[in-house]
Protein backbone atom coordinates (compact mmCIF):
# COMPACT_ATOMS: atom_id res chain seq x y z
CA UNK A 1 184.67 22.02 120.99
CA UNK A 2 181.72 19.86 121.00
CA UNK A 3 178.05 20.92 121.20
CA UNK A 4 176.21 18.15 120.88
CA UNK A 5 173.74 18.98 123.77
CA UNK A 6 172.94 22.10 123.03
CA UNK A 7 171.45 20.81 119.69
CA UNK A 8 169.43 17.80 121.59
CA UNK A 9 168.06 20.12 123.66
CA UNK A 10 166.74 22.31 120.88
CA UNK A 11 165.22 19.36 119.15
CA UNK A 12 163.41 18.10 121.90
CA UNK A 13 162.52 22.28 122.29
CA UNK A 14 160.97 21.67 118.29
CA UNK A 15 159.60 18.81 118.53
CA UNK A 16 157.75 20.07 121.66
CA UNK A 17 156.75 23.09 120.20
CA UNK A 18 155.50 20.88 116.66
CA UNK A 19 153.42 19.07 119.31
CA UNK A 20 151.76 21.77 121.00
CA UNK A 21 151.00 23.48 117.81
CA UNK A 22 149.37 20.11 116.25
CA UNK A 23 147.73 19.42 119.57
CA UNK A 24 146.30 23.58 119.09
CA UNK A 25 145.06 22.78 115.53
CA UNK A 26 142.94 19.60 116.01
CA UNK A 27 141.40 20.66 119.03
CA UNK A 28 140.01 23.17 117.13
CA UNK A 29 138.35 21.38 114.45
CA UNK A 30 136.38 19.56 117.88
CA UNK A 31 132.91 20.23 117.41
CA UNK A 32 131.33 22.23 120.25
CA UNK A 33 127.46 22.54 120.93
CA UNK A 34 125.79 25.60 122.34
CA UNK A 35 121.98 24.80 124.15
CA UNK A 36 119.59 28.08 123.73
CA UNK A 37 115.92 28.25 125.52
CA UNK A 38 114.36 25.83 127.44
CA UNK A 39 111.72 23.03 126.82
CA UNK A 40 110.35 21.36 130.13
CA UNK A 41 111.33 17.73 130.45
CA UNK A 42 108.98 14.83 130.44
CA UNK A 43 108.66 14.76 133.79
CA UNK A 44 107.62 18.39 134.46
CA UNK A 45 105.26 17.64 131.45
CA UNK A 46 103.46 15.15 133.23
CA UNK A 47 102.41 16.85 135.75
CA UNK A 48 100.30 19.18 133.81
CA UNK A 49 96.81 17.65 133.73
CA UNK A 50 94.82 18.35 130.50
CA UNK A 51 91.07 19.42 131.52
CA UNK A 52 92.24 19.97 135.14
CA UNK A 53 95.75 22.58 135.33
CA UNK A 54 95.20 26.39 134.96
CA UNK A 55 97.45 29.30 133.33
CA UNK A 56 98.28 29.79 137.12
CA UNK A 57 99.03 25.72 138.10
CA UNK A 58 101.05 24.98 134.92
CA UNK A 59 102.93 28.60 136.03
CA UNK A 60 103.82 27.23 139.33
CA UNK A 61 104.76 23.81 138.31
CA UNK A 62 107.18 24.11 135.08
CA UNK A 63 107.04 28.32 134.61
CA UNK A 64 106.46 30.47 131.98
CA UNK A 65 107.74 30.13 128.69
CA UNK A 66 109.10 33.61 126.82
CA UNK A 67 106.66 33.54 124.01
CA UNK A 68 102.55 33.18 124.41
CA UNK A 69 99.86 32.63 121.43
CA UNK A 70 99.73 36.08 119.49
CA UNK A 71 96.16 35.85 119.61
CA UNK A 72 94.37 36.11 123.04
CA UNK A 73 97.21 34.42 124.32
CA UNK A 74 95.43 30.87 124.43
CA UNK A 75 98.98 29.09 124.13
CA UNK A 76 102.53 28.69 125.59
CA UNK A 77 105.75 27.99 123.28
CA UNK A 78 108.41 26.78 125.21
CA UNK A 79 111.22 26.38 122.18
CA UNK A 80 115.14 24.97 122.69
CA UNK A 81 117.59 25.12 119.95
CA UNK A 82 120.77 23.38 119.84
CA UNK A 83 123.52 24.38 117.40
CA UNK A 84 127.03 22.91 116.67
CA UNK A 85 129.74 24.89 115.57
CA UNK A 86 132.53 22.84 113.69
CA UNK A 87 135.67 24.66 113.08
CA UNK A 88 135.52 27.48 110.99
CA UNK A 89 132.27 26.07 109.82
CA UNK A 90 129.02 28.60 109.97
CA UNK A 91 126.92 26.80 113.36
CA UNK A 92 124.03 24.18 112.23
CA UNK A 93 120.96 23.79 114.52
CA UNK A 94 121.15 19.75 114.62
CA UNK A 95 118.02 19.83 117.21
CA UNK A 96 115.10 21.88 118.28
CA UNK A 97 112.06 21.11 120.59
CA UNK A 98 109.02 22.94 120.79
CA UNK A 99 106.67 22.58 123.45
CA UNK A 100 102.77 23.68 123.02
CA UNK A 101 100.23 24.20 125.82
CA UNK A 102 96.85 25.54 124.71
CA UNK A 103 94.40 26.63 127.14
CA UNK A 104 90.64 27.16 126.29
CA UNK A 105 88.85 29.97 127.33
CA UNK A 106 88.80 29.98 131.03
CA UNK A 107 92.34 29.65 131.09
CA UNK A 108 92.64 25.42 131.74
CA UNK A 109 94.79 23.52 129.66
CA UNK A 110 93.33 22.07 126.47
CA UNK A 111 96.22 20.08 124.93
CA UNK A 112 99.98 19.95 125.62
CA UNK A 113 101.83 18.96 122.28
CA UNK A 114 105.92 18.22 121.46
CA UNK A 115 107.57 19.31 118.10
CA UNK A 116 110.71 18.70 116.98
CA UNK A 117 113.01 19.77 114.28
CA UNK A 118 111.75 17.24 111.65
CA UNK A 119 108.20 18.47 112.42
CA UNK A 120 109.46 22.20 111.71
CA UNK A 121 109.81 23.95 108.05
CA UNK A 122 110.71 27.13 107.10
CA UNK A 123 108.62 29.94 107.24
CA UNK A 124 109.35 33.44 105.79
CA UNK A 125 107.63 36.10 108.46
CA UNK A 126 109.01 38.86 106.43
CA UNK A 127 110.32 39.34 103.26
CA UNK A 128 112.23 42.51 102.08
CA UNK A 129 113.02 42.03 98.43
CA UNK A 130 113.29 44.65 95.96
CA UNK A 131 112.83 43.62 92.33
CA UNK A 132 115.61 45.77 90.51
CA UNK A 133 115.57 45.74 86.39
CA UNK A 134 119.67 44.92 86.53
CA UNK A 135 119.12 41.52 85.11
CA UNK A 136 121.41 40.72 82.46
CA UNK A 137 123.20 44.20 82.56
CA UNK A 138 126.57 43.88 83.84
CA UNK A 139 128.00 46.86 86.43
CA UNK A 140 130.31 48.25 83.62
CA UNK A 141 127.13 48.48 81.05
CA UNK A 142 125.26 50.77 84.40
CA UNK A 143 127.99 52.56 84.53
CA UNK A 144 128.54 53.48 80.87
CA UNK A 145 125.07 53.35 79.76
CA UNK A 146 124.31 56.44 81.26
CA UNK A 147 126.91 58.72 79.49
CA UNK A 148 124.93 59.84 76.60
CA UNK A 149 122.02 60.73 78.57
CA UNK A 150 123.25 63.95 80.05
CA UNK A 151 121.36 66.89 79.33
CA UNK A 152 123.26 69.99 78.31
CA UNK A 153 120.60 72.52 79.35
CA UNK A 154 120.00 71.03 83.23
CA UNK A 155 124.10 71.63 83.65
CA UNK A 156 123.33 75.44 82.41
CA UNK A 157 120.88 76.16 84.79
């Protein structure tokens, strides 16, 4: 008895199957971009007047941003990240704007100013560090080095 069709069929089923699976794997490895906050484009931008808009104009033109100045609130931040995440790969920010408008005093806008993420460097706001005197002792030496240090009379009492 011949089979011969049964076993062209099943290669064609293999070969299909090596496909989708190779098709699977390097669509993964495509890099895919994820957009977070929101920066005003040039456009909006220009409609704010230095000297002339107001906390209230600049508002109702291009809205409010979702972090002020800490001090008297004399500025808006408007901030967009944008990361890339490639494979299994941790995601890298590859852009970020920041967009400043200072007002004076009364509240009118003093200065409207564009950063971007060459403009940017690190900052540490906090720093939780303890300093530990482990240097140059290994776990095992921790571990052991406490062994003659046991005091008979504390395990009487």
């Amino acid at each position: 008895m011949y089979k011969r069709p049964d076993h062209i069929s099943m290669t064609r089923l293999i070969r299909a199957c090596v496909a989708v699976a190779a098709i699977a794997v390097l669509s993964a490895c495509v890099a895919q971009t994820r957009n977070h906050g929101y920066v005003p484009s040039e456009a909006e931008l220009d409609q704010v007047t230095v000297g002339t808009d107001t906390v209230q104009t600049v508002a109702n033109s291009i809205g409010r941003p979702s972090a002020e100045g800490l001090l008297d609130a004399t500025g808006w931040y408007y901030v967009r990240s944008q990361f890339q995440t490639l494979g299994a790969f941790a995601p890298k920010e590859i852009d970020r704007q920041v967009v400043a408008i200072s007002f004076d005093a009364k509240g009118v806008v003093s200065n409207v100013e564009r950063f971007g993420l060459s403009d940017g460097r690190v900052v540490a706001l906090s720093r939780r560090v303890t300093t530990a005197n482990t240097r140059g002792v290994t776990f095992l030496q921790q571990l052991f080095g406490n062994l003659g240090r046991i005091d008979t009379s504390s395990l009487l009492q």
